[in-house]
C-alpha atoms as a PDB file:
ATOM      1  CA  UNK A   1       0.000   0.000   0.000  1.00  0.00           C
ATOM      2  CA  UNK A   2       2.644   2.271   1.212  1.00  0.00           C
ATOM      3  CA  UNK A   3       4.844   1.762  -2.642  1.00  0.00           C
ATOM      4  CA  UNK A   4       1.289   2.225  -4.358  1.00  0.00           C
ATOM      5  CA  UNK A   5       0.958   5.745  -3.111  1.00  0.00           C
ATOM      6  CA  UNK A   6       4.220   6.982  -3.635  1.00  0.00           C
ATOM      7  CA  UNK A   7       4.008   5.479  -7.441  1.00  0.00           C
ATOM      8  CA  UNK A   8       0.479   7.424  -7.667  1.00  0.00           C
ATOM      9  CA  UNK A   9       2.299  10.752  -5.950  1.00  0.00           C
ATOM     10  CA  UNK A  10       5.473  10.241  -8.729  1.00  0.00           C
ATOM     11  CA  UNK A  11       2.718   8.995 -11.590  1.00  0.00           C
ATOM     12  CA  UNK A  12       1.164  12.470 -11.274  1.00  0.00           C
ATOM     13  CA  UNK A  13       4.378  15.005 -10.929  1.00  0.00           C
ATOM     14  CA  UNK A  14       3.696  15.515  -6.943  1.00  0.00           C
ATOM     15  CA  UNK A  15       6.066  16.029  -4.376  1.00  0.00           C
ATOM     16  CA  UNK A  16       5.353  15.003  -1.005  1.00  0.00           C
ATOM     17  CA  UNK A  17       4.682  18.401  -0.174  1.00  0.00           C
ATOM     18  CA  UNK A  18       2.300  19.145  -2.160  1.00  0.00           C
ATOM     19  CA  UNK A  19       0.293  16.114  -1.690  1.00  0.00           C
ATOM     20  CA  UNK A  20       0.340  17.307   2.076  1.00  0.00           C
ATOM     21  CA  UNK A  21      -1.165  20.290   1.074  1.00  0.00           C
ATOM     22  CA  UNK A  22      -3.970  18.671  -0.513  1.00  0.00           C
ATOM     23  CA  UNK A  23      -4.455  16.358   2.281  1.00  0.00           C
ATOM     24  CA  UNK A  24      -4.292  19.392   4.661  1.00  0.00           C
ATOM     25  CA  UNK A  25      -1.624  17.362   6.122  1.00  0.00           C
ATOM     26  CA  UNK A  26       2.391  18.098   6.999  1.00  0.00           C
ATOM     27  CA  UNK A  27       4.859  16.536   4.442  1.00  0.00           C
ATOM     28  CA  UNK A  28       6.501  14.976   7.696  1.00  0.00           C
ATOM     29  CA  UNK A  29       3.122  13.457   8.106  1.00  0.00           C
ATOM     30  CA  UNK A  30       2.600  12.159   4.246  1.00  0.00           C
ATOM     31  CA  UNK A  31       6.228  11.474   3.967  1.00  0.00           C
ATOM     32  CA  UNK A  32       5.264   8.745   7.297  1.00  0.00           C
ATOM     33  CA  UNK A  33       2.376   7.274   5.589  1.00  0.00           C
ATOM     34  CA  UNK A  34       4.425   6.843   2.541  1.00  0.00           C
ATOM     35  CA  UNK A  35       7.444   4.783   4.160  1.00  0.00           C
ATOM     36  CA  UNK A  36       4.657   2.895   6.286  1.00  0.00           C
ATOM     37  CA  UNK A  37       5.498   4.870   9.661  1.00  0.00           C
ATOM     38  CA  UNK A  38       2.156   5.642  10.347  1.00  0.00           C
ATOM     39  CA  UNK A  39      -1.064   4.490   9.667  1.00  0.00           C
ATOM     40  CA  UNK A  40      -3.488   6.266   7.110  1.00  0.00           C
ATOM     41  CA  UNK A  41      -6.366   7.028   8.454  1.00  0.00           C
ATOM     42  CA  UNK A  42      -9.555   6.181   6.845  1.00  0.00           C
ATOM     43  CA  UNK A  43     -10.524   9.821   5.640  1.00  0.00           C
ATOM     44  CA  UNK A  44      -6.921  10.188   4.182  1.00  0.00           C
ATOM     45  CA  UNK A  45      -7.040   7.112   2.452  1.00  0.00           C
ATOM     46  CA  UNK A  46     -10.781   8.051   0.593  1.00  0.00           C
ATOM     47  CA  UNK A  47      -9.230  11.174  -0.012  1.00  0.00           C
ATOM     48  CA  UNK A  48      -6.194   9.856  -2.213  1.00  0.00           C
ATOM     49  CA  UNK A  49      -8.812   7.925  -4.000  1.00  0.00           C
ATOM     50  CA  UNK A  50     -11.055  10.292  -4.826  1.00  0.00           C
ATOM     51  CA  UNK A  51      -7.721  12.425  -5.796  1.00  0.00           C
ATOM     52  CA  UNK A  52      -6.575   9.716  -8.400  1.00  0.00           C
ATOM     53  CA  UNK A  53      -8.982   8.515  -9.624  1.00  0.00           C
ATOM     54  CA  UNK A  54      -8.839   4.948  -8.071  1.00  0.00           C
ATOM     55  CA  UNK A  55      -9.671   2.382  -5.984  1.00  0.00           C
ATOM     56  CA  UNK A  56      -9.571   2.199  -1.955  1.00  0.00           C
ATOM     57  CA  UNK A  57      -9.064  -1.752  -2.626  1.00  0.00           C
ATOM     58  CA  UNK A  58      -6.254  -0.445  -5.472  1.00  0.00           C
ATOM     59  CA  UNK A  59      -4.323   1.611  -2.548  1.00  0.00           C
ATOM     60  CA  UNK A  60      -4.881  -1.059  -0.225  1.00  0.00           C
ATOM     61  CA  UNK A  61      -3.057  -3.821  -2.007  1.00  0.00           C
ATOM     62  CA  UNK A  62      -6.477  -5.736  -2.629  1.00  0.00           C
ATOM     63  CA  UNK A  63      -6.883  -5.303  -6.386  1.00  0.00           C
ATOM     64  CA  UNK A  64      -4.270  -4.950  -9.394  1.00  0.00           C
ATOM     65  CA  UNK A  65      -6.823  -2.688 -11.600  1.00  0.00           C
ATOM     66  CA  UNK A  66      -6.346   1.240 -10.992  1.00  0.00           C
END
């Protein structure tokens, strides 16, 4: 999950902090959920979704199809 939303983040030109700001969220804070330091919370993770385009079960490691 944690490689699926950096690949997303890099897919679409983002840096870390700028996904933060989207997130209304501190890099330190996205740059933890990226290397798996910290959980993503439920609202964060429906967020990034909604943002790409995608899945919840694609972020989550539970399907292959975007």
């Amino acid at each position: 999950m944690y490689q699926r939303i950096r690949d997303l983040r890099e897919d679409h030109d983002l840096t870390q902090r700028e996904m933060a700001q989207i997130l209304h969220c501190s890099q330190q804070v996205y740059s933890n959920y990226e290397l798996g330091q910290r959980d993503i919370p439920t609202a964060v993770l429906i967020a990034l979704a909604k943002y790409y385009k995608t899945t919840t079960d694609y972020i989550l490691g539970l399907s292959d199809t975007p």
